[in-house]
C-alpha atoms as a PDB file:
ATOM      1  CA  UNK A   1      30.635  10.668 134.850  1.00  0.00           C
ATOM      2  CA  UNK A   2      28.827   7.105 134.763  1.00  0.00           C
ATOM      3  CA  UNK A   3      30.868   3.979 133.602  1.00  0.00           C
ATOM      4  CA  UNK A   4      28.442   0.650 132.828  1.00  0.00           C
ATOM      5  CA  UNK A   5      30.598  -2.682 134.733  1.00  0.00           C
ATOM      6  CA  UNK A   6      30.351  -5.841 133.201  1.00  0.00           C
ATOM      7  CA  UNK A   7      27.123  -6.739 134.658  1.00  0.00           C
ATOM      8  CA  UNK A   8      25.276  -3.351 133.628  1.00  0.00           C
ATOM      9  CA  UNK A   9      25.425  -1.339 136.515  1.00  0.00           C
ATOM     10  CA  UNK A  10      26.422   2.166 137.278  1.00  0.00           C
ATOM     11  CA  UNK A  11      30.213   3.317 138.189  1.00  0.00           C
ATOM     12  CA  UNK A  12      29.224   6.597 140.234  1.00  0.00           C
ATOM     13  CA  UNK A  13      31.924   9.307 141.012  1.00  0.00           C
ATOM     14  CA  UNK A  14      30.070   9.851 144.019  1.00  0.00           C
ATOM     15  CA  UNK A  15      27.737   7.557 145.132  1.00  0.00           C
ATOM     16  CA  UNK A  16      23.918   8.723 145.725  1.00  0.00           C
ATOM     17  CA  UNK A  17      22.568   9.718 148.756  1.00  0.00           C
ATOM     18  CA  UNK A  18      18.755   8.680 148.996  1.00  0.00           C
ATOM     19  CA  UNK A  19      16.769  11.729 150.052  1.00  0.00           C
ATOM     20  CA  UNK A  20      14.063  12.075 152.908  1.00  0.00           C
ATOM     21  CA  UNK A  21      10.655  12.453 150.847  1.00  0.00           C
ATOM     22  CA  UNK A  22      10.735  16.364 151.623  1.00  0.00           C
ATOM     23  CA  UNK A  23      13.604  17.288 148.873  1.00  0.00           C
ATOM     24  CA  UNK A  24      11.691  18.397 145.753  1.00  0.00           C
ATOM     25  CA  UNK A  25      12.513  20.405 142.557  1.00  0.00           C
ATOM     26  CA  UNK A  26      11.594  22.507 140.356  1.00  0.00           C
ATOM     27  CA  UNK A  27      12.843  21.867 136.788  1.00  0.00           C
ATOM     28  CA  UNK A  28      11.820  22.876 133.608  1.00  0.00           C
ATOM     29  CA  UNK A  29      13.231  21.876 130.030  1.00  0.00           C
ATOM     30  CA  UNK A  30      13.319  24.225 126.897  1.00  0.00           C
ATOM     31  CA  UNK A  31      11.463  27.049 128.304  1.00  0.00           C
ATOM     32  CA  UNK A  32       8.508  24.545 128.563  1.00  0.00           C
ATOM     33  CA  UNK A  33       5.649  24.296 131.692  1.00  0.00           C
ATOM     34  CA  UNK A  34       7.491  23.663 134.950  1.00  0.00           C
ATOM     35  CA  UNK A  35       7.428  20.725 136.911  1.00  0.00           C
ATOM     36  CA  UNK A  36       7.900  19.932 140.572  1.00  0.00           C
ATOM     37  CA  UNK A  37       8.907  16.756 141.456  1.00  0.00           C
ATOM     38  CA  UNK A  38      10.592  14.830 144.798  1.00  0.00           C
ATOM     39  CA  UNK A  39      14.192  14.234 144.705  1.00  0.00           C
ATOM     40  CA  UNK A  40      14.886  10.421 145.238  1.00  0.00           C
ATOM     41  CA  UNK A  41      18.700  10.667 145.618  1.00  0.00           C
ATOM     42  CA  UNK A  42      21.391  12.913 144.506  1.00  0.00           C
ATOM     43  CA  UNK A  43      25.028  13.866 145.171  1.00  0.00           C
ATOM     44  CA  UNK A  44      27.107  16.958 144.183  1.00  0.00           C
ATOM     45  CA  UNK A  45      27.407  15.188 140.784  1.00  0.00           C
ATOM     46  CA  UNK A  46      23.680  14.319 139.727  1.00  0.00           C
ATOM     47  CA  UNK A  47      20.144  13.167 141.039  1.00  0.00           C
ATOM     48  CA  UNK A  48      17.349  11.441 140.240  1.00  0.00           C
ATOM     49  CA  UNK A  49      14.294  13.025 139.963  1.00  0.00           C
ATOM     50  CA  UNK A  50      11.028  11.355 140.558  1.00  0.00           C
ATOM     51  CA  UNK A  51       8.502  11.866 137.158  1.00  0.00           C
ATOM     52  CA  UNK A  52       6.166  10.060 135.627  1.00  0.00           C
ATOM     53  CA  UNK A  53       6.992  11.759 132.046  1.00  0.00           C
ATOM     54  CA  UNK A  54      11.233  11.928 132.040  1.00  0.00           C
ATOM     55  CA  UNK A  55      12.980  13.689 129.600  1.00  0.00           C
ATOM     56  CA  UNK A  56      14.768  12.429 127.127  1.00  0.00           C
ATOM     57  CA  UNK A  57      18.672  10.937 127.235  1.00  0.00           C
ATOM     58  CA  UNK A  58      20.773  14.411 126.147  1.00  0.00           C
ATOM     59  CA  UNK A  59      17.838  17.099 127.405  1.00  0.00           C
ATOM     60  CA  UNK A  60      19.731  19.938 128.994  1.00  0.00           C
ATOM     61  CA  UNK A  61      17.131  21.035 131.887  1.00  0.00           C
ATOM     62  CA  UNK A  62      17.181  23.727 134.234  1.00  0.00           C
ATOM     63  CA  UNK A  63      16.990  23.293 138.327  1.00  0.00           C
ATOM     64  CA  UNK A  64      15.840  24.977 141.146  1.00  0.00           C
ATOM     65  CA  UNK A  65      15.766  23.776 144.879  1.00  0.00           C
ATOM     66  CA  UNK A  66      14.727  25.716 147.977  1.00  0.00           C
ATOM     67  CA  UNK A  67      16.105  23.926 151.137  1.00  0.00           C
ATOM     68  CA  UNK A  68      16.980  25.360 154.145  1.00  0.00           C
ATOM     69  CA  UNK A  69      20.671  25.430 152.687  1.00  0.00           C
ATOM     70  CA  UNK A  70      19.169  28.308 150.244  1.00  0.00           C
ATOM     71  CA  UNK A  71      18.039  28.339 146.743  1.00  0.00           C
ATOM     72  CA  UNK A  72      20.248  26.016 144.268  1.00  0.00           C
ATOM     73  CA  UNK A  73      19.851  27.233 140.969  1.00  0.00           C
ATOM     74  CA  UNK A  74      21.219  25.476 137.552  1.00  0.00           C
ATOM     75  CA  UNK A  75      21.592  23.008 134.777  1.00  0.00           C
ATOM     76  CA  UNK A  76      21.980  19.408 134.177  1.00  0.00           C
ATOM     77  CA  UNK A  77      21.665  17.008 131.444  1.00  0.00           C
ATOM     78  CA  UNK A  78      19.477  13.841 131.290  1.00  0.00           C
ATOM     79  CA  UNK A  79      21.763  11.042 131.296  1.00  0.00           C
ATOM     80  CA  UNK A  80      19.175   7.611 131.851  1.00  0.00           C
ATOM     81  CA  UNK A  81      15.598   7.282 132.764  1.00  0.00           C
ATOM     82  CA  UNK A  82      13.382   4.513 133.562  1.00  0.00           C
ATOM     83  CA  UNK A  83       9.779   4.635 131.769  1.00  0.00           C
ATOM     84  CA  UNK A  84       6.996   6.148 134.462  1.00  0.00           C
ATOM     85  CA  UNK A  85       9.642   6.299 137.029  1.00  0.00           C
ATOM     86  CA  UNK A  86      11.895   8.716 136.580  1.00  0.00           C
ATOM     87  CA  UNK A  87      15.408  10.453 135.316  1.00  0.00           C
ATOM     88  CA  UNK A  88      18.923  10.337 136.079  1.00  0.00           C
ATOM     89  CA  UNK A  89      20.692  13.673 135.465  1.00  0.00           C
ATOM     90  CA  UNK A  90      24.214  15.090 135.803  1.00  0.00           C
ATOM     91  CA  UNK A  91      24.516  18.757 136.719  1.00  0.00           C
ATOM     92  CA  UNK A  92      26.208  20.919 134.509  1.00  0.00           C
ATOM     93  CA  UNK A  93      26.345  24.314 135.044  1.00  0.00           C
ATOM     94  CA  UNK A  94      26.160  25.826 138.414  1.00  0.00           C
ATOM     95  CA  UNK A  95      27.240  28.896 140.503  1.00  0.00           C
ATOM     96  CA  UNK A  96      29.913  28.988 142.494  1.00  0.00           C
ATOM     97  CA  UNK A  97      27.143  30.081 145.536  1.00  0.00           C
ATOM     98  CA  UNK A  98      25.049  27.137 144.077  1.00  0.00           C
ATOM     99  CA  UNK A  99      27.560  24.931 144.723  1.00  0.00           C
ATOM    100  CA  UNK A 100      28.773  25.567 147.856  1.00  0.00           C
ATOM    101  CA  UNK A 101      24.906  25.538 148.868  1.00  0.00           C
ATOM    102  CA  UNK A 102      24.388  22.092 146.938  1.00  0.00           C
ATOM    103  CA  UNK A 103      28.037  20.799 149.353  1.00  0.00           C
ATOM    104  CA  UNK A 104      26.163  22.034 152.322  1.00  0.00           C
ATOM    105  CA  UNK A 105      22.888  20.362 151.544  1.00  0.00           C
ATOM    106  CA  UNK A 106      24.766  16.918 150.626  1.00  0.00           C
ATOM    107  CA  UNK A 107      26.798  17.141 153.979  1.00  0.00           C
ATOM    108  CA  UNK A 108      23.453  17.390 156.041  1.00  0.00           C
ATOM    109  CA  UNK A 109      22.030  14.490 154.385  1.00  0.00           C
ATOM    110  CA  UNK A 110      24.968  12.320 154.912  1.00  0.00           C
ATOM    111  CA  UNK A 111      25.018  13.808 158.486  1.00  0.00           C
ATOM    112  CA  UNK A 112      21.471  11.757 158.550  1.00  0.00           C
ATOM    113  CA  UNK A 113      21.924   8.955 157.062  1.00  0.00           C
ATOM    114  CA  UNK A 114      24.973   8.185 159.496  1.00  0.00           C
ATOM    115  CA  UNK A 115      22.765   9.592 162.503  1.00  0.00           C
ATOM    116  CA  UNK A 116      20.242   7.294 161.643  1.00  0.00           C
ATOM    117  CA  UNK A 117      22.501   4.386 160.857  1.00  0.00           C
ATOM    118  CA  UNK A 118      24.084   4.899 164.450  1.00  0.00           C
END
């Protein structure tokens, strides 16, 4: 869940891990056209999703990513966006083989980060 502090930003429960510019995915809202878009950051809570047209605050969309963790299928509602930039969303609904898979993927990436921060 996201808590606003005193000076507007963003209590995370986990905090966001930025992604390297190949994590992408698919989502789609209300049976509409699907989109593809790069993943900016994310955690096992949420991610931003990189999109020129975001949905709106409260659209429940539907996920898919294909990493070499495995597919990572579910849901996840819109919960901010900036104009032309992008959406914040939380996940959920998701498969207990969807999670562990999303767990995996987040592990790797931190693996990174603190590889590269070494």
């Amino acid at each position: 869940m996201l808590g606003m502090t005193e000076n507007g930003k963003h209590n995370r429960r986990f905090p966001r891990i930025a992604t390297p510019s190949g994590v992408w995915v698919a989502w789609q809202q209300d049976g509409q056209k699907q989109s593809v878009s790069r993943v900016c950051d994310l955690n096992i809570g949420g991610l931003f999703i990189a999109t020129p047209k975001p949905a709106s605050v409260g659209t429940v969309i539907s996920v898919l990513f294909s990493v070499p963790e495995g597919e990572i299928r579910g849901h996840a509602t819109v919960r901010n966006f900036k104009a032309g930039e992008g959406m914040g969303v939380q996940f959920t609904a998701m498969g207990g083989q969807d999670t562990d898979r999303l767990r995996k993927l987040v592990a790797r990436l931190l693996d990174a980060a603190s590889s590269q921060q070494a």
